[in-house]
Protein backbone atom coordinates (compact mmCIF):
# COMPACT_ATOMS: atom_id res chain seq x y z
CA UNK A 1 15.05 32.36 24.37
CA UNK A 2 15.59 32.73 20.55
CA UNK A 3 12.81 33.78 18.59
CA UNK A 4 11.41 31.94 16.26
CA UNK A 5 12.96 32.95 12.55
CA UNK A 6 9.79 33.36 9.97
CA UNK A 7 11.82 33.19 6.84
CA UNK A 8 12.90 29.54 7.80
CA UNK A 9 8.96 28.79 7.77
CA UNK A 10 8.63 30.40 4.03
CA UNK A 11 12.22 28.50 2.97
CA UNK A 12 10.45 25.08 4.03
CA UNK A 13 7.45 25.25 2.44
CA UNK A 14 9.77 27.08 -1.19
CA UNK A 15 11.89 24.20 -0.63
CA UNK A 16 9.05 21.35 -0.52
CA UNK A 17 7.88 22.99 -3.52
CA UNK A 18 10.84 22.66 -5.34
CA UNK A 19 10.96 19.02 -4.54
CA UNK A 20 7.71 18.22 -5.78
CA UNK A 21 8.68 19.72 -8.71
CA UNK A 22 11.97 18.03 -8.78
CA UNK A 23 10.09 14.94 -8.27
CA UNK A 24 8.03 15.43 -11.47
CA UNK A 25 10.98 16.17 -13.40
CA UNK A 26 11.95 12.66 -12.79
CA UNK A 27 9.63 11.45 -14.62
CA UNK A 28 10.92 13.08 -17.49
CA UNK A 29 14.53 13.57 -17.40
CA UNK A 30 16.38 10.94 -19.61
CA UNK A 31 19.00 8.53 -18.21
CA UNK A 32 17.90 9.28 -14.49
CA UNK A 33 16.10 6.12 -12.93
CA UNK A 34 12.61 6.38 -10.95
CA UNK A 35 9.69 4.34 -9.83
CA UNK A 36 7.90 5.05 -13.46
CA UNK A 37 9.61 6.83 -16.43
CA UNK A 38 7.37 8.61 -19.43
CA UNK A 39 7.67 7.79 -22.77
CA UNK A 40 8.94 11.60 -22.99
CA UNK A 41 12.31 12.33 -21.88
CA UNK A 42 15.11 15.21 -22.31
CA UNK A 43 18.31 15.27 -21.48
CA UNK A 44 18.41 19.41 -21.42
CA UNK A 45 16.08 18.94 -18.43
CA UNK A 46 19.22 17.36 -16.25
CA UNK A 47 21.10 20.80 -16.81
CA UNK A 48 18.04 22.32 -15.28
CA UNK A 49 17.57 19.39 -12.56
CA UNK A 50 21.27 20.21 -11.57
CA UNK A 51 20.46 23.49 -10.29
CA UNK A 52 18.97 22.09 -6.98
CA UNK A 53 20.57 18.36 -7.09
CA UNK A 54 22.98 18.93 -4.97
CA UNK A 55 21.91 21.82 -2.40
CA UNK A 56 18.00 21.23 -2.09
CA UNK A 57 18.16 17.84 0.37
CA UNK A 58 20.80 19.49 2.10
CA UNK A 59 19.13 22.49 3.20
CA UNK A 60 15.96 21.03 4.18
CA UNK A 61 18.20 19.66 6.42
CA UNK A 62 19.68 22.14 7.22
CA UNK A 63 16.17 23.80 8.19
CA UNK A 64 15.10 20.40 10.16
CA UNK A 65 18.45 21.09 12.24
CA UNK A 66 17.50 24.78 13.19
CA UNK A 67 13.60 23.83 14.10
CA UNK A 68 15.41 21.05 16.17
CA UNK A 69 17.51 23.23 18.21
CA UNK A 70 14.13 25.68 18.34
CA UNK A 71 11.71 23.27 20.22
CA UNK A 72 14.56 21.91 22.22
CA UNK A 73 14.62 25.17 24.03
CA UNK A 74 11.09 24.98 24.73
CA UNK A 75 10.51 21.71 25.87
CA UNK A 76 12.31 18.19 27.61
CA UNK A 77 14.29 16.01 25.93
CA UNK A 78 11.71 13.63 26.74
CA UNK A 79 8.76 15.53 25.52
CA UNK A 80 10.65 16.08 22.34
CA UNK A 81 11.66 12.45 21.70
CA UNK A 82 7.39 11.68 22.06
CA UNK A 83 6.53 14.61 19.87
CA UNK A 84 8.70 12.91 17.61
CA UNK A 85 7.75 9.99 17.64
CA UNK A 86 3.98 10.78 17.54
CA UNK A 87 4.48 12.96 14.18
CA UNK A 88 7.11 11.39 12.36
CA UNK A 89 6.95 7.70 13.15
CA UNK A 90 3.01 7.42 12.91
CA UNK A 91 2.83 9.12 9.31
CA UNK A 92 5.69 7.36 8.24
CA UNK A 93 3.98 3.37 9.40
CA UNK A 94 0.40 4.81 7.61
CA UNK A 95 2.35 6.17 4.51
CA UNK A 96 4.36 2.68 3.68
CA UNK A 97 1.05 0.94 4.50
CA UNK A 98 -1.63 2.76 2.48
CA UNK A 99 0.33 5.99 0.44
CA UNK A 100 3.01 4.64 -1.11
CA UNK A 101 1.70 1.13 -2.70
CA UNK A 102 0.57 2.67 -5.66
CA UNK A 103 4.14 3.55 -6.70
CA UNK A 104 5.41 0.13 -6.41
CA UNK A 105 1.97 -1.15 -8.49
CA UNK A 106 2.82 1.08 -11.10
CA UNK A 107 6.71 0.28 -11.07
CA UNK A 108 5.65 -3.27 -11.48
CA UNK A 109 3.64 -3.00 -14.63
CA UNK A 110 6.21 -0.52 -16.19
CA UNK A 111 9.19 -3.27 -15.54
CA UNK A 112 6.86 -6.10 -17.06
CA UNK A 113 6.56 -7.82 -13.50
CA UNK A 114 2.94 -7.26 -12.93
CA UNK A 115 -0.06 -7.95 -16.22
CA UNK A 116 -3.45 -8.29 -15.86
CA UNK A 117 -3.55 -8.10 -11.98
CA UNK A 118 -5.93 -5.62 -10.20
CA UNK A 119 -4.69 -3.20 -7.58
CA UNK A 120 -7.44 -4.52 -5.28
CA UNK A 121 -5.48 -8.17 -5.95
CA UNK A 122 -1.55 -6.48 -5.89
CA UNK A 123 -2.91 -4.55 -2.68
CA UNK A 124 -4.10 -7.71 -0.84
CA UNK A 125 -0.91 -9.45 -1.57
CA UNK A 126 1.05 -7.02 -0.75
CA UNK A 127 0.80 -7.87 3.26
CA UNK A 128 2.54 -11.32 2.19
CA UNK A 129 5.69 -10.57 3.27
CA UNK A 130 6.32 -13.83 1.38
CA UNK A 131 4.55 -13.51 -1.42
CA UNK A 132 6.14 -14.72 -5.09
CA UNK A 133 4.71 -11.45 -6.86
CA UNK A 134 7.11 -9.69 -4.75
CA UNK A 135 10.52 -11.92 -5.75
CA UNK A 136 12.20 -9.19 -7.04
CA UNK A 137 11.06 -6.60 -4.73
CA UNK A 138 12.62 -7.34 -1.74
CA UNK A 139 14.39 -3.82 -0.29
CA UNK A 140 12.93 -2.24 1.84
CA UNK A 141 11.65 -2.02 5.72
CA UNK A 142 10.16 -5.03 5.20
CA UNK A 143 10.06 -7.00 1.88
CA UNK A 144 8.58 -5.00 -0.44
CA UNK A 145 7.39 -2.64 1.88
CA UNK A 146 9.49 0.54 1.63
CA UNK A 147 9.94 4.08 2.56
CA UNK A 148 10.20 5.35 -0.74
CA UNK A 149 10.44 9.36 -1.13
CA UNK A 150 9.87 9.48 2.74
CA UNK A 151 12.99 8.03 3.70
CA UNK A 152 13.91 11.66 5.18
CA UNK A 153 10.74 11.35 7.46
CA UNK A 154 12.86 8.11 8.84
CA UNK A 155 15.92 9.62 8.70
CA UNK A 156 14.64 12.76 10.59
CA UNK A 157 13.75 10.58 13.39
CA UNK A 158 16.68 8.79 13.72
CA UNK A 159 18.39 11.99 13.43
CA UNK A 160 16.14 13.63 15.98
CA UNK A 161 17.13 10.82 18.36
CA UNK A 162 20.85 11.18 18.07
CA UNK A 163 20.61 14.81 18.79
CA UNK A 164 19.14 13.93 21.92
CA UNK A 165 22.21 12.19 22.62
CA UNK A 166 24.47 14.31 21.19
CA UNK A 167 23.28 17.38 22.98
CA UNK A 168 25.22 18.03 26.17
CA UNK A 169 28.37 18.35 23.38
CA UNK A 170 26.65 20.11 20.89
CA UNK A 171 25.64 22.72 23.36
CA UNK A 172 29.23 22.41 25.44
CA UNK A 173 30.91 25.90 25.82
CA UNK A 174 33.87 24.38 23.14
CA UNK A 175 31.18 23.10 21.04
CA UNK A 176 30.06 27.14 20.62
CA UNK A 177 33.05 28.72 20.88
CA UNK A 178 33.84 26.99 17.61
CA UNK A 179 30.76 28.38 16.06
CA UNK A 180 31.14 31.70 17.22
CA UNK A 181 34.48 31.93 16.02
CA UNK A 182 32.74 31.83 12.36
CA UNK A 183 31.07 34.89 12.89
CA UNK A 184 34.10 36.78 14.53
CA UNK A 185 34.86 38.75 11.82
CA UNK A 186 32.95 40.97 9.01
CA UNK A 187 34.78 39.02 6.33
CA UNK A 188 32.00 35.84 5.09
CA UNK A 189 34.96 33.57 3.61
CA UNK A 190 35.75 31.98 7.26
CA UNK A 191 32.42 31.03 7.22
CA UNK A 192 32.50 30.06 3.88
CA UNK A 193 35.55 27.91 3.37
CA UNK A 194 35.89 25.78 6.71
CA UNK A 195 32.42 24.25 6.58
CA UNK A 196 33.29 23.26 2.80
CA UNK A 197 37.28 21.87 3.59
CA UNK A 198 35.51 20.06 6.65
CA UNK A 199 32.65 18.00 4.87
CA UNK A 200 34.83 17.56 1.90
CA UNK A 201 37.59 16.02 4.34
CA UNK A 202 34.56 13.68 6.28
CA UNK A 203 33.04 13.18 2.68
CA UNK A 204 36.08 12.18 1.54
CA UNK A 205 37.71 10.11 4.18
CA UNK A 206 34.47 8.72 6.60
CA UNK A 207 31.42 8.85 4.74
CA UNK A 208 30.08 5.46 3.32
CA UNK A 209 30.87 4.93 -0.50
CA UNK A 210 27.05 3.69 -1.07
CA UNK A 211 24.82 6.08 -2.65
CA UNK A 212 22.05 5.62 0.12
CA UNK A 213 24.71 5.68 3.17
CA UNK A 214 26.31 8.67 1.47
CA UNK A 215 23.70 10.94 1.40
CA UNK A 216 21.97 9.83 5.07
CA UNK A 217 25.33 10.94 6.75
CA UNK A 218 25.57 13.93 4.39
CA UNK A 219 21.99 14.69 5.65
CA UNK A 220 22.69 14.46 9.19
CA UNK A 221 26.00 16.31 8.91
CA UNK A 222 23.68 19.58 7.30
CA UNK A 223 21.37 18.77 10.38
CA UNK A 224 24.07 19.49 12.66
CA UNK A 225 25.14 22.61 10.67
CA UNK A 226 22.12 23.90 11.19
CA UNK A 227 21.26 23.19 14.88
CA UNK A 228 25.02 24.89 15.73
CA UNK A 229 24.66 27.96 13.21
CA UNK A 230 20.88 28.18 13.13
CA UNK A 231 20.71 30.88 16.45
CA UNK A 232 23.74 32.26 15.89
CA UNK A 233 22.68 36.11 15.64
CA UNK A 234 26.79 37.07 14.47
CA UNK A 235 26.35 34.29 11.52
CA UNK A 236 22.94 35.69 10.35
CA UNK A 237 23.79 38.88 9.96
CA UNK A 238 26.79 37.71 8.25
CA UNK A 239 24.58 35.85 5.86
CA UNK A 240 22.36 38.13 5.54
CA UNK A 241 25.01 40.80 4.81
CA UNK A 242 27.23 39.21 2.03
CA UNK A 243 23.92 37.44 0.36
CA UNK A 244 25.27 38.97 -3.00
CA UNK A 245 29.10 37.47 -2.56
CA UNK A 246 27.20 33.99 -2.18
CA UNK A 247 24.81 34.81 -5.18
CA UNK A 248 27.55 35.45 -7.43
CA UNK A 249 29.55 31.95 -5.90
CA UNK A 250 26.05 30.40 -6.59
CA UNK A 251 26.25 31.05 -10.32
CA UNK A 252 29.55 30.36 -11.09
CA UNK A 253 29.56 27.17 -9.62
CA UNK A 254 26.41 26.24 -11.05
CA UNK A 255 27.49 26.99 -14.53
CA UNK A 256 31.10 24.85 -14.08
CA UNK A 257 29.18 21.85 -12.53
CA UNK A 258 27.36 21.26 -16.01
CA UNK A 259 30.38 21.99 -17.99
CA UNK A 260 31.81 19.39 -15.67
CA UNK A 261 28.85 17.30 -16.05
CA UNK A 262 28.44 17.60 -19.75
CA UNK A 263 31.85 16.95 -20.81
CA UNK A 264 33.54 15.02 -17.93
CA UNK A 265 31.29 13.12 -15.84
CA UNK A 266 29.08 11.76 -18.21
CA UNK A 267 32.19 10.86 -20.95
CA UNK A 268 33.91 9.12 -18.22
CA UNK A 269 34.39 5.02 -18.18
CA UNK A 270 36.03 4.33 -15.34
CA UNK A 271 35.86 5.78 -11.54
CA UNK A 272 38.23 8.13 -10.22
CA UNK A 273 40.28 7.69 -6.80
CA UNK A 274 42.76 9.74 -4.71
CA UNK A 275 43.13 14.00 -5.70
CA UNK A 276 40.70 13.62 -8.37
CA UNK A 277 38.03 12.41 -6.19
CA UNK A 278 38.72 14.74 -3.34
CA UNK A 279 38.78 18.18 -5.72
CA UNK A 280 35.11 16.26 -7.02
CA UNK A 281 33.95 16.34 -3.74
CA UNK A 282 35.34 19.64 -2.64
CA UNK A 283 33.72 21.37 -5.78
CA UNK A 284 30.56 19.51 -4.95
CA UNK A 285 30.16 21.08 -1.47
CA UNK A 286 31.63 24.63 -2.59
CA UNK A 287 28.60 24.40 -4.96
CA UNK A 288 26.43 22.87 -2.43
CA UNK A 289 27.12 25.59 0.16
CA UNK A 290 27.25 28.43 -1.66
CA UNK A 291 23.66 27.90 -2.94
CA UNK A 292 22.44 27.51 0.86
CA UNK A 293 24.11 30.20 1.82
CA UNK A 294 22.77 32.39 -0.70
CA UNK A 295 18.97 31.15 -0.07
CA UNK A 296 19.16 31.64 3.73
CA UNK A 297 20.63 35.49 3.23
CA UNK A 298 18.22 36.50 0.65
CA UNK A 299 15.39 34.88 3.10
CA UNK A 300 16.47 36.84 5.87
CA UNK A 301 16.23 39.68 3.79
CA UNK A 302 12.79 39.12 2.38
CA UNK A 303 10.95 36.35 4.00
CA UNK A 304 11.11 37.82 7.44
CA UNK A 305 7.44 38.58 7.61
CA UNK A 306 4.32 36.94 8.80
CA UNK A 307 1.32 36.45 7.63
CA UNK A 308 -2.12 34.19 6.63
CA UNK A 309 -0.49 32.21 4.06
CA UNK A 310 2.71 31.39 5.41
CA UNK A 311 0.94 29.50 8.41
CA UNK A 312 -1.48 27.87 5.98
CA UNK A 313 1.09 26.74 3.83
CA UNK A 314 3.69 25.62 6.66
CA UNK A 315 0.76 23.51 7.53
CA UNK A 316 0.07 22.13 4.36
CA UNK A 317 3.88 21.47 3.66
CA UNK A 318 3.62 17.55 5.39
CA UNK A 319 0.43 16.47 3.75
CA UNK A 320 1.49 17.68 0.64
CA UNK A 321 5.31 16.63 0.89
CA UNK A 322 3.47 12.62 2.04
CA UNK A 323 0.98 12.57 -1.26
CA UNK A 324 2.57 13.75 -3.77
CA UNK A 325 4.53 11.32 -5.36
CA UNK A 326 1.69 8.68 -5.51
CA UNK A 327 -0.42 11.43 -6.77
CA UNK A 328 2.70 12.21 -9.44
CA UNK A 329 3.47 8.50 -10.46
CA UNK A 330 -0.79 7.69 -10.59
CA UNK A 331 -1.20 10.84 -12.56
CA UNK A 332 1.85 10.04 -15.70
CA UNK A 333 0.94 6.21 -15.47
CA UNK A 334 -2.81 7.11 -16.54
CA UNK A 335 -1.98 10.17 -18.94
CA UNK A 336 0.64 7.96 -20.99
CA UNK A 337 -2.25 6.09 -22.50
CA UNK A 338 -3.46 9.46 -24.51
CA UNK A 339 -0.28 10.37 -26.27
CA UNK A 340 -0.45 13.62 -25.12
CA UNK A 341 3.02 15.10 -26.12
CA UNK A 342 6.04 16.57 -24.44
CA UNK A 343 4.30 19.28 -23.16
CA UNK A 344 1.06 18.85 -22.56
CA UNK A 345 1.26 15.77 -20.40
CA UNK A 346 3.86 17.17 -17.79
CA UNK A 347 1.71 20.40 -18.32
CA UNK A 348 -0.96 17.77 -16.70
CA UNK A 349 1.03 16.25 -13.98
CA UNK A 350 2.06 19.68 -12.71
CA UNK A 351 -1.64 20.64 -12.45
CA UNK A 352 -2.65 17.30 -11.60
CA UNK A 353 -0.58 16.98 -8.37
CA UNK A 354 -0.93 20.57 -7.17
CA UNK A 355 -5.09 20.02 -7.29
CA UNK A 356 -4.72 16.52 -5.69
CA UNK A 357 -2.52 17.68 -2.91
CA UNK A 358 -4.73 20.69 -2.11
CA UNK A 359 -8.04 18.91 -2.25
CA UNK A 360 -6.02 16.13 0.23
CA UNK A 361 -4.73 18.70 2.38
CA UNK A 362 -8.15 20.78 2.63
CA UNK A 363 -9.19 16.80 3.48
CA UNK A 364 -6.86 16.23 5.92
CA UNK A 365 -7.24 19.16 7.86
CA UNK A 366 -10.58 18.74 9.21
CA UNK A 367 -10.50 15.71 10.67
CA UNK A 368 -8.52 14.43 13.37
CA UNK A 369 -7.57 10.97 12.74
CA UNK A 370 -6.66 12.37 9.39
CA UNK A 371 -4.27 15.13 11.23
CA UNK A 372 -2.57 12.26 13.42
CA UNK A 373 -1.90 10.07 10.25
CA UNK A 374 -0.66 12.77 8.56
CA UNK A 375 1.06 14.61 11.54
CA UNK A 376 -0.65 17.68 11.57
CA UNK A 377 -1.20 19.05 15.28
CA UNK A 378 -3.98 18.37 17.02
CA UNK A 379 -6.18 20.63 19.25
């Protein structure tokens, strides 16, 4: 039995982190849509939001993937699918209920849908599925009810799910003798190049063409990269080993993707098809993987230990990762009444949701039916 891998627990919680901040940035980087935009916006800020656009959904998938294959080998199929269930599905249904309202309240003022209406009167309309306050609003899970920033809660469950099914082939001998034959050799670039040419050809060629259906399959396809590399000791240590290599591939491909941004993508009028679109995609994912690889080898390197805060945080990561945006969105809608300036009022957020998060999370923790809607464990 594989042991579990600490540095995996400190790369969740570093990567949840990131998105939070990520998720803040939106408020303020210009020409990027969200929920509620501040009257403060740069454009600099999308070279910066760039440097985890395209890697940092991925390998939280990645992670999900690995923790998958984990609990698999300590408990039924069955078991698992409940577990599942029980933490994923019950936060998610209490979240789109009671959490994430607030976000579509404040997205309806900011578009001019919503004026002098309460949130106690938007909040009991907003079980009328049929409700005309809603007209516009109708995406979702239900009308107007929606996922929001949780839709990888969803996905994660669906994906859970069709591991489940999946797994007498993902853990046939062929199935592994594929993945060890990654790790065969000291040299990293097998492992490097095939994973990119093969999502770039099912990126390419399979996946959906719709933003939303695009990155779901991409999601699940990083799942499954990580539940057949995860406990692969060969692969680790060749991670782990040439950590540098994908530092340096890291960089460079960071720097070309805004040059690529700044004075292709953004200039251009008209879509591209065919070789152009494929050498796109095949860049994006050399990009993509390079920075995952990089984060996982320098983990292994220095996140391998245990301690107090990594199982306090790892426990915080959910609540946290579940409040946040409300907490975000609430926090900019009130501040943009003072005029506080470019710097002072993200300055504000920042703080804002880190104390709001903590205070829910010390909340949360300490009572039960708090820990089930949140899906902490419960003794």
């Amino acid at each position: 039995m594989h042991e579990r891998r600490i540095e995996l627990d400190w790369l969740r919680v570093i990567v949840f982190a990131i998105l939070i901040f990520y998720h803040i940035g939106m408020l303020y980087v210009a020409d990027w849509g969200y929920h509620f935009k501040s009257q403060y916006s740069s454009e600099f800020l999308q070279n910066i939001m760039l440097l985890v656009n395209r890697w940092r959904l991925s390998i939280l998938f990645l992670i999900s993937g690995i923790a998958i294959r984990y609990y698999l080998q300590k408990v039924s199929l069955i078991k698992f699918a409940g577990m599942r269930t029980i933490r994923l599905l019950i936060p998610l249904a209490f979240a789109i209920l009671v959490i994430i309202p607030p976000q579509l309240y404040i997205e309806m003022i900011d578009k001019g849908d919503l004026t002098n209406t309460s949130y106690f009167e938007f909040y009991k309309a907003f079980f009328d599925l049929k409700h005309p306050m809603f007209e516009k609003y109708q995406s979702g899970v239900l009308p107007h009810m929606d996922v929001n920033h949780l839709w990888y809660i969803r996905e994660l469950w669906w994906f859970s799910i069709y591991v489940i099914i999946l797994s007498p082939l993902l853990n046939s001998r062929f199935v592994q003798s594929m993945v060890d034959f990654l790790g065969k050799k000291d040299s990293p670039f097998r492992l490097f190049f095939l994973p990119v040419l093969l999502l770039s050809v099912l990126a390419f060629f399979v996946f959906p063409n719709d933003s939303e259906g695009y990155r779901i399959v991409m999601g699940f396809s990083f799942l499954i990269v990580g539940y057949l590399l995860g406990w692969n000791a060969n692969l680790w240590n060749l991670i782990k080993q040439h950590r540098r290599l994908f530092l340096y591939f890291a960089l460079i491909t960071y720097f070309l993707l805004i040059a690529y941004y700044q004075l292709v993508w953004k200039l251009r009028k008209e879509s591209i098809t065919g070789l152009p679109l494929f050498l796109e995609i095949l860049f994006s994912y050399f990009n993509r993987w390079s920075w995952i690889l990089m984060i996982l080898g320098y983990g292994s390197e220095y996140l391998s230990k245990s301690n107090k805060w990594i199982n306090y945080l790892n426990q915080g990561v959910y609540p946290y990762y579940i409040l946040h945006q409300s907490v975000l969105i609430v926090l900019a809608y009130w501040l943009s009444d003072y005029a506080l300036g470019g710097f002072f009022e993200p300055l504000f957020v920042i703080i804002g949701t880190i104390l709001g998060c903590a205070i829910g999370f010390e909340i949360i923790r300490r009572f039960k039916i708090l820990r089930l809607l949140f899906g902490l464990k419960i003794k």
